[in-house]
PDB file of N, CA and C in Angstrom:
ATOM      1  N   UNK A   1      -1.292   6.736   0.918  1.00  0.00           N
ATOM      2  CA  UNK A   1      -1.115   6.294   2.289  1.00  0.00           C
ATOM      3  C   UNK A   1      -0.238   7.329   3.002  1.00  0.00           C
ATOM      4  N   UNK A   2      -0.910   8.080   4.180  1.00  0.00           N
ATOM      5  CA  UNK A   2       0.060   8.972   4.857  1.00  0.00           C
ATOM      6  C   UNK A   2       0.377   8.103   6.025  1.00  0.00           C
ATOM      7  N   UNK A   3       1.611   8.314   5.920  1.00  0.00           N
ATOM      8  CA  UNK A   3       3.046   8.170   6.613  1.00  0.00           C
ATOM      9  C   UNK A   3       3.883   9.401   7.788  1.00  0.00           C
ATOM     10  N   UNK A   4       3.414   9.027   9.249  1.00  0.00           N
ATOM     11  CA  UNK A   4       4.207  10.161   9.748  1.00  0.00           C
ATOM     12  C   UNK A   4       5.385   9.614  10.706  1.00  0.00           C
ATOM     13  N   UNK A   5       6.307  10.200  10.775  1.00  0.00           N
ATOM     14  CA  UNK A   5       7.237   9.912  11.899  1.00  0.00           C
ATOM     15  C   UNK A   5       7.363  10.724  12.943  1.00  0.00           C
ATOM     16  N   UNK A   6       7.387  10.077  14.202  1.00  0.00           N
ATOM     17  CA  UNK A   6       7.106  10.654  15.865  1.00  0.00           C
ATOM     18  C   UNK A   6       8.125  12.186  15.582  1.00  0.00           C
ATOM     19  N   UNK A   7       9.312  11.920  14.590  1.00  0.00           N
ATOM     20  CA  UNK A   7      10.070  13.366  15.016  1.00  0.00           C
ATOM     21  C   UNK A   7       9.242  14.773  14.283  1.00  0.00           C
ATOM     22  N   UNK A   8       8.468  14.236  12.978  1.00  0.00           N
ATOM     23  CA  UNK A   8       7.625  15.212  12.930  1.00  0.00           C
ATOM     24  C   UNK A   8       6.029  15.432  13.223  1.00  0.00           C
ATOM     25  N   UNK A   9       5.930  15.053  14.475  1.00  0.00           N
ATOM     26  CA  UNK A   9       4.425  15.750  15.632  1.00  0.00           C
ATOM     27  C   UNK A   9       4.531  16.771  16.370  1.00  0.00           C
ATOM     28  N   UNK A  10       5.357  17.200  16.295  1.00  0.00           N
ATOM     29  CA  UNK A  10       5.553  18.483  17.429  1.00  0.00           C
ATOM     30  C   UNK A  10       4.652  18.548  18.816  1.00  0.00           C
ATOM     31  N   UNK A  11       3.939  19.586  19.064  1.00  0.00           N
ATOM     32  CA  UNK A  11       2.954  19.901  20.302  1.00  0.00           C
ATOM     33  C   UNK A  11       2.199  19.349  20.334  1.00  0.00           C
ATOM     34  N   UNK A  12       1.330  18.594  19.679  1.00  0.00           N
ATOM     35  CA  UNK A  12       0.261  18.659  19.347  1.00  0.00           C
ATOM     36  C   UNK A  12      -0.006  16.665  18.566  1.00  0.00           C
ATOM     37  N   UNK A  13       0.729  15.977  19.079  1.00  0.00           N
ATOM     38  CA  UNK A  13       0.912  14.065  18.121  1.00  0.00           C
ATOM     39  C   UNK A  13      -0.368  13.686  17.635  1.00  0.00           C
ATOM     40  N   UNK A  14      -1.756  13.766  18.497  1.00  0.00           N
ATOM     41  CA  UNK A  14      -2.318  13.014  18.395  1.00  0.00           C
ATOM     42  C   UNK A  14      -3.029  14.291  17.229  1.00  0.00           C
ATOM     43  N   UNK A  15      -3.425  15.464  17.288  1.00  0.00           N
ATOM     44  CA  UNK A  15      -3.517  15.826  15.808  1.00  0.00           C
ATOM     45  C   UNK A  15      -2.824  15.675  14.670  1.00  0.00           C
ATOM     46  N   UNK A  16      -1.277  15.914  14.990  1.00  0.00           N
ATOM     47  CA  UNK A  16      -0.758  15.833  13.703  1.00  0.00           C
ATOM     48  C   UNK A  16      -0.399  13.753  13.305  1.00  0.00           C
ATOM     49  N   UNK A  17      -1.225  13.262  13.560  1.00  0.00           N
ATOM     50  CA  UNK A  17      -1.424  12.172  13.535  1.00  0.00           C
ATOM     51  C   UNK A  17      -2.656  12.032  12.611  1.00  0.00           C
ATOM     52  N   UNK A  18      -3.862  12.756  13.082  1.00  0.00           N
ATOM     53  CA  UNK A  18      -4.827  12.558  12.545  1.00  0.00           C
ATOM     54  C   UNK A  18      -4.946  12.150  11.097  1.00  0.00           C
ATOM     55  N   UNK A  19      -5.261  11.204  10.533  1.00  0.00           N
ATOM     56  CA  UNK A  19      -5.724  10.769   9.122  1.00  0.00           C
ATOM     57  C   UNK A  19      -4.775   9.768   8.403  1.00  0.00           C
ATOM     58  N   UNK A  20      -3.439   9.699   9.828  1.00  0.00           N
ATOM     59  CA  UNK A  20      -2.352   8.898   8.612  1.00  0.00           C
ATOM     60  C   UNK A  20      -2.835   7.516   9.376  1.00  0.00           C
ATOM     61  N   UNK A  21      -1.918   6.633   8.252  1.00  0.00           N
ATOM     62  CA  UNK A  21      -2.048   5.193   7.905  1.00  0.00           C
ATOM     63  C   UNK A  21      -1.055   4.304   9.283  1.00  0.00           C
ATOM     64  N   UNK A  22       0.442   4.881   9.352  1.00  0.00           N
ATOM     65  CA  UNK A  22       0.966   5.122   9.811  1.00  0.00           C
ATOM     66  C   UNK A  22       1.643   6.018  11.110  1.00  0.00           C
ATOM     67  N   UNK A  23       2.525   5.326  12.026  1.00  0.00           N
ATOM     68  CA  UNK A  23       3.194   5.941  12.590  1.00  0.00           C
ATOM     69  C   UNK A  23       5.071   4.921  12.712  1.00  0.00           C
ATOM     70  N   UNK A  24       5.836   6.198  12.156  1.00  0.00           N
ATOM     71  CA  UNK A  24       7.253   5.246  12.601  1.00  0.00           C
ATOM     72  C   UNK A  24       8.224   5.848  13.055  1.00  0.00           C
ATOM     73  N   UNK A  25       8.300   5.542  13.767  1.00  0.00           N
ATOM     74  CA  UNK A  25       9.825   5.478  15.006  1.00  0.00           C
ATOM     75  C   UNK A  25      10.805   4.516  14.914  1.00  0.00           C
ATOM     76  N   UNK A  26      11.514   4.931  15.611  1.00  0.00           N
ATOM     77  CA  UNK A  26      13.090   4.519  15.752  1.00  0.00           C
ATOM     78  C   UNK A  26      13.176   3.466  17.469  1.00  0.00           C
ATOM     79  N   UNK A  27      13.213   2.842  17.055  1.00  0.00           N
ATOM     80  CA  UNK A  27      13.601   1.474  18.988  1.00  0.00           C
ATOM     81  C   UNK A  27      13.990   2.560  19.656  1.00  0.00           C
ATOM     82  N   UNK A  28      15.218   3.504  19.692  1.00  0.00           N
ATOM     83  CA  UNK A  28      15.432   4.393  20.560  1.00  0.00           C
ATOM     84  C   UNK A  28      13.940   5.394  21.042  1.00  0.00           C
ATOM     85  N   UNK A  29      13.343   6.104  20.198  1.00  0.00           N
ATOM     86  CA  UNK A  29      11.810   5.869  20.994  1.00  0.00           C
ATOM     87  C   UNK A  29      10.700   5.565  21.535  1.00  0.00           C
ATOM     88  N   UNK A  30      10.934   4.116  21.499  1.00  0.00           N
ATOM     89  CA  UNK A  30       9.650   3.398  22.006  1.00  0.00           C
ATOM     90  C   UNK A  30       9.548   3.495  23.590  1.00  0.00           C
ATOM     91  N   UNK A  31      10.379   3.722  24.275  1.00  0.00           N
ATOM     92  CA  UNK A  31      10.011   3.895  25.200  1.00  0.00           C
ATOM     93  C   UNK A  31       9.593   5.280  26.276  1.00  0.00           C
ATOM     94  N   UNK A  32      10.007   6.397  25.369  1.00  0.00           N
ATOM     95  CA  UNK A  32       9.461   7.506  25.532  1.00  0.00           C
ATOM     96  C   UNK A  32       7.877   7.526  24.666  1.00  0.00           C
ATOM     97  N   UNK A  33       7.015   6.857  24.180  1.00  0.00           N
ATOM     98  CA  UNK A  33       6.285   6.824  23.360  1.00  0.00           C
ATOM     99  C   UNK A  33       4.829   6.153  23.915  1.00  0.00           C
ATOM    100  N   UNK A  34       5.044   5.646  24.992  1.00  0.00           N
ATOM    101  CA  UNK A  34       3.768   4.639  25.590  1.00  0.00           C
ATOM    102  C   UNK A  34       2.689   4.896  25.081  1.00  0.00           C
ATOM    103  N   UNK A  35       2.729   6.241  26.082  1.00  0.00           N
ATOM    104  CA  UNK A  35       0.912   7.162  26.158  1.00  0.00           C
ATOM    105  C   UNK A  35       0.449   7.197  24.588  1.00  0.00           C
ATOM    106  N   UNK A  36       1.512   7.990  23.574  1.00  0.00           N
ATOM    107  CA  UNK A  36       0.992   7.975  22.526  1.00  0.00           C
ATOM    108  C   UNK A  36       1.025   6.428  21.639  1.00  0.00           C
ATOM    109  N   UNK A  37       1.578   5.439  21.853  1.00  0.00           N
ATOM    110  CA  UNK A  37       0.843   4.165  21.451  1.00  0.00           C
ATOM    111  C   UNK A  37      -0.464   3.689  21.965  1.00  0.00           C
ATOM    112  N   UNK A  38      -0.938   3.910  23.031  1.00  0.00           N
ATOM    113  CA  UNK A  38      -2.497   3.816  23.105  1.00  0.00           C
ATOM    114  C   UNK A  38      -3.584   4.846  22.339  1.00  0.00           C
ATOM    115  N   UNK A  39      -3.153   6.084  21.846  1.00  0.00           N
ATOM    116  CA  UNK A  39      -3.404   6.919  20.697  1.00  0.00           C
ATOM    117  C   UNK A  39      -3.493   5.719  19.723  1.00  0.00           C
ATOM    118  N   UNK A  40      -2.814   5.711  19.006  1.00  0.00           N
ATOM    119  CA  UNK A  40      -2.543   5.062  17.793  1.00  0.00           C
ATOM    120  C   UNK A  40      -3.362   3.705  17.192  1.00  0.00           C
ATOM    121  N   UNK A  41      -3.707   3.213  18.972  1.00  0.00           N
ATOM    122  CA  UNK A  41      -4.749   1.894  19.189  1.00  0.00           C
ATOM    123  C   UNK A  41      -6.132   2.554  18.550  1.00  0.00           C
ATOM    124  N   UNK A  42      -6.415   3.714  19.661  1.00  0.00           N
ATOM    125  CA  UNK A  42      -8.031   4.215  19.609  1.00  0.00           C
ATOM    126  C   UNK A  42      -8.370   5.081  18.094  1.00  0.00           C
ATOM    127  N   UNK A  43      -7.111   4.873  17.305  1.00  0.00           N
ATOM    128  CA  UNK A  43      -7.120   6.134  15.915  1.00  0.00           C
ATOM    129  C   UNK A  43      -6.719   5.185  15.053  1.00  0.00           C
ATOM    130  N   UNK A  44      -6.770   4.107  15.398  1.00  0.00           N
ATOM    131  CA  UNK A  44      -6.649   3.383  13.936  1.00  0.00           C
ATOM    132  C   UNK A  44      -5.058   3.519  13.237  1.00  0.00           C
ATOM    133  N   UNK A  45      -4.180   3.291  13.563  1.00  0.00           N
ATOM    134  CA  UNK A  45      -3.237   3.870  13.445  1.00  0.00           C
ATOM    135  C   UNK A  45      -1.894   2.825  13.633  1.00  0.00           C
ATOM    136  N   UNK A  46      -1.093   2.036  12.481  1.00  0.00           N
ATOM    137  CA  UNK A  46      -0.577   1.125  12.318  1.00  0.00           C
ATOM    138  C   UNK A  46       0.714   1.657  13.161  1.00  0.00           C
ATOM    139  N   UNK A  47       1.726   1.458  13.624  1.00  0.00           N
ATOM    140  CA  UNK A  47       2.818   1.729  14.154  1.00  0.00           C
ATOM    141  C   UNK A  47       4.030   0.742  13.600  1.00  0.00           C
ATOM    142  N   UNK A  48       4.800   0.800  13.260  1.00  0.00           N
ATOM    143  CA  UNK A  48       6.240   0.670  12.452  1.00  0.00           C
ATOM    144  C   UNK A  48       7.557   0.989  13.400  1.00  0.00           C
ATOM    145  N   UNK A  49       8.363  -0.033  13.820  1.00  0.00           N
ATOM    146  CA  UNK A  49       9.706   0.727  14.446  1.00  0.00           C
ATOM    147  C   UNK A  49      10.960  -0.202  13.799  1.00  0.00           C
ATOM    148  N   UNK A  50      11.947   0.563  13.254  1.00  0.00           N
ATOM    149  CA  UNK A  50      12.945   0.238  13.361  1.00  0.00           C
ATOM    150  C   UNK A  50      13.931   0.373  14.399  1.00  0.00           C
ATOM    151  N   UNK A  51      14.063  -0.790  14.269  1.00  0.00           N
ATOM    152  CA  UNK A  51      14.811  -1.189  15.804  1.00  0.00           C
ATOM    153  C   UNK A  51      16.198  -1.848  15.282  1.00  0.00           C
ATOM    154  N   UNK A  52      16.809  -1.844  14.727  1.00  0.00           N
ATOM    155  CA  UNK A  52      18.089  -2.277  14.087  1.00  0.00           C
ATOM    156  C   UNK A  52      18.984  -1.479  15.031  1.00  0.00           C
ATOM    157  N   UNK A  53      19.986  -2.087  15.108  1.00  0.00           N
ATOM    158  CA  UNK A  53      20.945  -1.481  16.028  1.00  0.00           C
ATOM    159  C   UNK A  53      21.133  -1.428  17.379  1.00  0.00           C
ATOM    160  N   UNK A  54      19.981  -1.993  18.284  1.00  0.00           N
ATOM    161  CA  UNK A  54      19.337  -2.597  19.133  1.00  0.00           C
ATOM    162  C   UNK A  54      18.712  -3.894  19.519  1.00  0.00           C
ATOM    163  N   UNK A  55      18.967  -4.564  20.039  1.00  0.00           N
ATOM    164  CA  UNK A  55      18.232  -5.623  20.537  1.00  0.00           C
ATOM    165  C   UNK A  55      16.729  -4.936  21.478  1.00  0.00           C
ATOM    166  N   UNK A  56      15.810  -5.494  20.730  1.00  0.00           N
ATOM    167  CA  UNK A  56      14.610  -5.020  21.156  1.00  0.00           C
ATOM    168  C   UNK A  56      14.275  -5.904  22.472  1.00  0.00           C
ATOM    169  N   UNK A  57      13.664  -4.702  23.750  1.00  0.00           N
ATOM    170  CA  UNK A  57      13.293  -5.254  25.420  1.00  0.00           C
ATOM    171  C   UNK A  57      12.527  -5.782  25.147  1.00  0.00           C
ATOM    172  N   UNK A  58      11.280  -7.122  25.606  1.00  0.00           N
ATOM    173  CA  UNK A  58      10.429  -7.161  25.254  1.00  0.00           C
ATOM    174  C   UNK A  58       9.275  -6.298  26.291  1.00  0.00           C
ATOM    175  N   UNK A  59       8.109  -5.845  25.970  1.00  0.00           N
ATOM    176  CA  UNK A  59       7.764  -5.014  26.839  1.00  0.00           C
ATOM    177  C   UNK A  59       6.248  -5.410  26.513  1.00  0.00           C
ATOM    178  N   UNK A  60       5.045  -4.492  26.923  1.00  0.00           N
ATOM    179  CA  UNK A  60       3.885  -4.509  26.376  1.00  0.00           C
ATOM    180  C   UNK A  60       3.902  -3.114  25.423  1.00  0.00           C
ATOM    181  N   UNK A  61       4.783  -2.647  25.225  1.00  0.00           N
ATOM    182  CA  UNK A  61       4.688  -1.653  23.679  1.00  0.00           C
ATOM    183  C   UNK A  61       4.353  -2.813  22.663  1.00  0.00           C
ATOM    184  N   UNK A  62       5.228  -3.863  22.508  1.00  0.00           N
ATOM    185  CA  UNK A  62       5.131  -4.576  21.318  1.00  0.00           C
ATOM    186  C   UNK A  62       3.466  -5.104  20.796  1.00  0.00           C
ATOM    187  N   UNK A  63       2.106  -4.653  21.811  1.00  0.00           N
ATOM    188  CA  UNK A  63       1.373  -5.108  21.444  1.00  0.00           C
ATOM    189  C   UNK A  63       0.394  -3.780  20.720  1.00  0.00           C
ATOM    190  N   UNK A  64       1.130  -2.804  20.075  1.00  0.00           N
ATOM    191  CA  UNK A  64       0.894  -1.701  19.752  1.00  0.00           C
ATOM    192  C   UNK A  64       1.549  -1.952  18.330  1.00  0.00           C
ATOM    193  N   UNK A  65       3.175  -2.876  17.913  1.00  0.00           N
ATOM    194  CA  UNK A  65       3.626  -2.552  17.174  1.00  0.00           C
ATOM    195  C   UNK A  65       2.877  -3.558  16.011  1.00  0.00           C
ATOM    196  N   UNK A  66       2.992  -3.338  14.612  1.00  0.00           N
ATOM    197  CA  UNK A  66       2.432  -3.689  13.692  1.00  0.00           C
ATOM    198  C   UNK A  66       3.542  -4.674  12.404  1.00  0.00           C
ATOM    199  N   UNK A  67       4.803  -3.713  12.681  1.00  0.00           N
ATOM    200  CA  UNK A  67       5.755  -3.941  12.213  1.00  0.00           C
ATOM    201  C   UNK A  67       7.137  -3.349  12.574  1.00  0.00           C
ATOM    202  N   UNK A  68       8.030  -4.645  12.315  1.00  0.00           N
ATOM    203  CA  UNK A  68       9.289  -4.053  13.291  1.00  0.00           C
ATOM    204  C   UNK A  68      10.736  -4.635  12.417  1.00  0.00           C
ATOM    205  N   UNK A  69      11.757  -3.696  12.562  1.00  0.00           N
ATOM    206  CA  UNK A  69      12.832  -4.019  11.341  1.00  0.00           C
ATOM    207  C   UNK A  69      13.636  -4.232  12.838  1.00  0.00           C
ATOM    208  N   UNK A  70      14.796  -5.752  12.474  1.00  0.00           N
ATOM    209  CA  UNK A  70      15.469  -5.833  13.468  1.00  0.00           C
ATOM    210  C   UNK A  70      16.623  -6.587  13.188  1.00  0.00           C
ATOM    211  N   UNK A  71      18.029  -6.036  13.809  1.00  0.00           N
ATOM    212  CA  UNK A  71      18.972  -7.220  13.290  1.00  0.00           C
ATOM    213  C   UNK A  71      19.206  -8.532  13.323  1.00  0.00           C
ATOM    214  N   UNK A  72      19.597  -8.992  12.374  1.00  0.00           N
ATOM    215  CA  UNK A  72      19.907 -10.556  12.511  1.00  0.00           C
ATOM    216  C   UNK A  72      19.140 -11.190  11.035  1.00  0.00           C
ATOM    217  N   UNK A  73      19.002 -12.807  11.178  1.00  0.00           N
ATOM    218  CA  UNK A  73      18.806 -13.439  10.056  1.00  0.00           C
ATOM    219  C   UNK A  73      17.110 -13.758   9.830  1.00  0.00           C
ATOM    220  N   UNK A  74      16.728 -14.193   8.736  1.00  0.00           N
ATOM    221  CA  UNK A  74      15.610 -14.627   8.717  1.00  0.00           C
ATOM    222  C   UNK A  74      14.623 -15.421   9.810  1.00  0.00           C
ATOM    223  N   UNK A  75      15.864 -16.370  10.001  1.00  0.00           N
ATOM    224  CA  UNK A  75      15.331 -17.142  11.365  1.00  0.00           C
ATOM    225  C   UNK A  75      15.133 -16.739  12.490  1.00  0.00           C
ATOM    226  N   UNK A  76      15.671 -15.619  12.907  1.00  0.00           N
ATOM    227  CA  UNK A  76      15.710 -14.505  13.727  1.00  0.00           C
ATOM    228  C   UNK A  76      14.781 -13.715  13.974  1.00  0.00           C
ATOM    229  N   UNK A  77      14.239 -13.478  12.845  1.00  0.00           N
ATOM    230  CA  UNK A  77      12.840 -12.124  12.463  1.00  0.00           C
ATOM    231  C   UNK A  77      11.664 -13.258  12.819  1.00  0.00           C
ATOM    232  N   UNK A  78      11.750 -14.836  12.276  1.00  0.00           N
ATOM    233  CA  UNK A  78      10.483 -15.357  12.971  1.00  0.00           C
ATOM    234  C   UNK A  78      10.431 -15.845  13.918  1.00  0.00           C
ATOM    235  N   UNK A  79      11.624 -15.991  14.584  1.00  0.00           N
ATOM    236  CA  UNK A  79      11.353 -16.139  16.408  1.00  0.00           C
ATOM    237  C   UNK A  79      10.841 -14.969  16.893  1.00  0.00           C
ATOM    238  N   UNK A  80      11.454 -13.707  16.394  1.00  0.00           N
ATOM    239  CA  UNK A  80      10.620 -12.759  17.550  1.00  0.00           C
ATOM    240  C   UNK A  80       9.335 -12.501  17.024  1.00  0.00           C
ATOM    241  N   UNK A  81       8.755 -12.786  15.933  1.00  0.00           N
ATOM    242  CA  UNK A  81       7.505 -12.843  15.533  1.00  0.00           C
ATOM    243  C   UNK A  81       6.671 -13.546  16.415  1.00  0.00           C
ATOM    244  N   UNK A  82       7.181 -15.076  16.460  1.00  0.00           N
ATOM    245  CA  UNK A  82       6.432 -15.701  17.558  1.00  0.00           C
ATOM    246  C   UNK A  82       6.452 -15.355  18.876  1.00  0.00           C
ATOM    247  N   UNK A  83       7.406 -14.750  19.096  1.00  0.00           N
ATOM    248  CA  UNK A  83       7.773 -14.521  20.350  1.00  0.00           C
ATOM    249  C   UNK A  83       6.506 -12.745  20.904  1.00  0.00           C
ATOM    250  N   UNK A  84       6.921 -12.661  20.177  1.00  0.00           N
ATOM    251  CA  UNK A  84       6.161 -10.924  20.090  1.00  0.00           C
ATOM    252  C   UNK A  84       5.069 -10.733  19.529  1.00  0.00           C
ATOM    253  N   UNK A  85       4.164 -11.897  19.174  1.00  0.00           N
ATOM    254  CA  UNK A  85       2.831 -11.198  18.213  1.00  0.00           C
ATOM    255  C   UNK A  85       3.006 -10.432  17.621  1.00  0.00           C
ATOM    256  N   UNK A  86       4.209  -9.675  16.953  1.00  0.00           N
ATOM    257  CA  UNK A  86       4.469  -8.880  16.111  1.00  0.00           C
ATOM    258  C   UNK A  86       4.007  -9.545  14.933  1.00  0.00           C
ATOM    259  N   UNK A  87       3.156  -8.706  13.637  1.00  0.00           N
ATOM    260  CA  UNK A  87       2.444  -9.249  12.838  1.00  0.00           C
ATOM    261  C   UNK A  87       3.441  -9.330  11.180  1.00  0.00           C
ATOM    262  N   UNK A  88       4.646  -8.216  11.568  1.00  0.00           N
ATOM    263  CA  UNK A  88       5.916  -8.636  10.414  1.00  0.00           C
ATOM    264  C   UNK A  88       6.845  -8.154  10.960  1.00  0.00           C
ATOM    265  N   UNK A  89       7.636  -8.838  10.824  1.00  0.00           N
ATOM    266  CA  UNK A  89       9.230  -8.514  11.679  1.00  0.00           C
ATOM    267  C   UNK A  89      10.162  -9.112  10.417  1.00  0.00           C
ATOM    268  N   UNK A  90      10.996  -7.919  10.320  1.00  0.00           N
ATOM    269  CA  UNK A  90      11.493  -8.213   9.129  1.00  0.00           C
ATOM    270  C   UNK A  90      13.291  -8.239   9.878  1.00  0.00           C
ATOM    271  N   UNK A  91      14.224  -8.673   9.054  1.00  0.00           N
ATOM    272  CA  UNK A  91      15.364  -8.573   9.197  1.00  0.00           C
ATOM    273  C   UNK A  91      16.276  -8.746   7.633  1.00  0.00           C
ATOM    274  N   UNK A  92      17.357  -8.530   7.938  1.00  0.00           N
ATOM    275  CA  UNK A  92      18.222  -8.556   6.745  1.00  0.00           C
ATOM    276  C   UNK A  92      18.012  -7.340   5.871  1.00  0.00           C
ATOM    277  N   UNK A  93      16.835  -6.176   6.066  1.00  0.00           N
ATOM    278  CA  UNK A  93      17.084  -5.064   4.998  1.00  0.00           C
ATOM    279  C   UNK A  93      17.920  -4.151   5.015  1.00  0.00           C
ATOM    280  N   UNK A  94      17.883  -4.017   3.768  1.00  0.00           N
ATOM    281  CA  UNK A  94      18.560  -2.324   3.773  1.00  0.00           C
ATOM    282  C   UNK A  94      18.384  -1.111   3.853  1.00  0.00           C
ATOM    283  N   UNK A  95      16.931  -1.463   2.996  1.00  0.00           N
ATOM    284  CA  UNK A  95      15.423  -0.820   2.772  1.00  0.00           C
ATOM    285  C   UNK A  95      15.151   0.350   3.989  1.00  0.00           C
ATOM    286  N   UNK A  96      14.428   1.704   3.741  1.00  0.00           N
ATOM    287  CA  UNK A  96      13.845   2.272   4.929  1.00  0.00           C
ATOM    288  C   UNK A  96      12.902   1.350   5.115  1.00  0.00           C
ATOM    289  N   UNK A  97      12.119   1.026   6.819  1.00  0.00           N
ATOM    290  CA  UNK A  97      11.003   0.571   7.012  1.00  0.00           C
ATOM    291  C   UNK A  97       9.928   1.212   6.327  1.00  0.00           C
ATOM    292  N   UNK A  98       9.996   2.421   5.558  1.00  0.00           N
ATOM    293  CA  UNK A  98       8.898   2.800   4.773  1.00  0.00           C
ATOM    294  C   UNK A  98       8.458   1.947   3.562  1.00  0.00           C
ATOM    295  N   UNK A  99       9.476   1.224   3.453  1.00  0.00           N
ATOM    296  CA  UNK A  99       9.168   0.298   1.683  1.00  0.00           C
ATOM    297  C   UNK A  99       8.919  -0.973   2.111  1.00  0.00           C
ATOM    298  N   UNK A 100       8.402  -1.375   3.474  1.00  0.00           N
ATOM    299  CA  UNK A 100       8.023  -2.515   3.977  1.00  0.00           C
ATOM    300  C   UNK A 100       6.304  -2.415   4.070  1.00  0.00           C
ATOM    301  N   UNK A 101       5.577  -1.276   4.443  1.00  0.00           N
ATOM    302  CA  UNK A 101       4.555  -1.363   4.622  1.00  0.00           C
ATOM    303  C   UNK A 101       3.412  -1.505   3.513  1.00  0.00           C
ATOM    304  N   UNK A 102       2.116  -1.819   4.371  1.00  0.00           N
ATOM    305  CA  UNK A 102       1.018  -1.879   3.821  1.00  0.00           C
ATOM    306  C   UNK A 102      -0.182  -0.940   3.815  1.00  0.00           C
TER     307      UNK A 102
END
C-alpha cells in the first residue's frame, strides 16, 4: 500500500500522487489543500489527516476526508464521526495516523 504525504509532492501532486492508496496531511493543511482534495476524489485516492492539536473547522473538506486523528476521548471521536461523515475518526492515539489505515 503506497502511502504519500502532501509535504512530499513537490511541483507536480497530482503525479506524484499517482498510484498511491493514500494521501496524509496534517489539519494545519487542509485548508491550503482544497483543489487537490477534489484530485484525490477523481484518482481514487483515500485522504488521512491528523488533526490533533487542533480543533477541527467543520468545512466541506471533511467530505474528501476518509480518516481523521483528533483530540479528546472516545466519545469524542464518535460525535464527530456523526457529525462529519467521517468514515473513522479516531482519538486517544499515540500511534502515527499511518498505523490506522486500510
Amino acid at each position: 500500500m503506497r502511502i504519500v504525504t502532501l509535504d512530499e509532492l513537490g511541483d507536480n501532486p497530482r503525479q506524484a500522487m499517482a498510484g498511491a492508496r493514500w494521501l496524509v496531511m496534517k489539519g494545519s493543511q487542509v485548508a491550503q489543500s482544497t483543489a487537490l482534495l477534489m484530485f484525490t476524489e477523481l484518482d481514487d485516492i483515500l485522504v488521512a489527516v491528523d488533526h490533533r492539536g487542533a480543533v477541527p473547522q467543520p468545512g466541506l473538506w471533511q467530505r474528501a476526508v476518509h480518516c481523521i486523528m483528533i483530540d479528546g476521548t472516545a466519545e469524542d471521536a464518535e460525535t464527530f464521526r456523526r457529525s462529519s461523515g467521517i468514515t473513522k475518526v479516531i482519538a486517544q492515539s499515540n500511534e502515527a495516523i499511518e498505523a490506522h489505515l486500510w
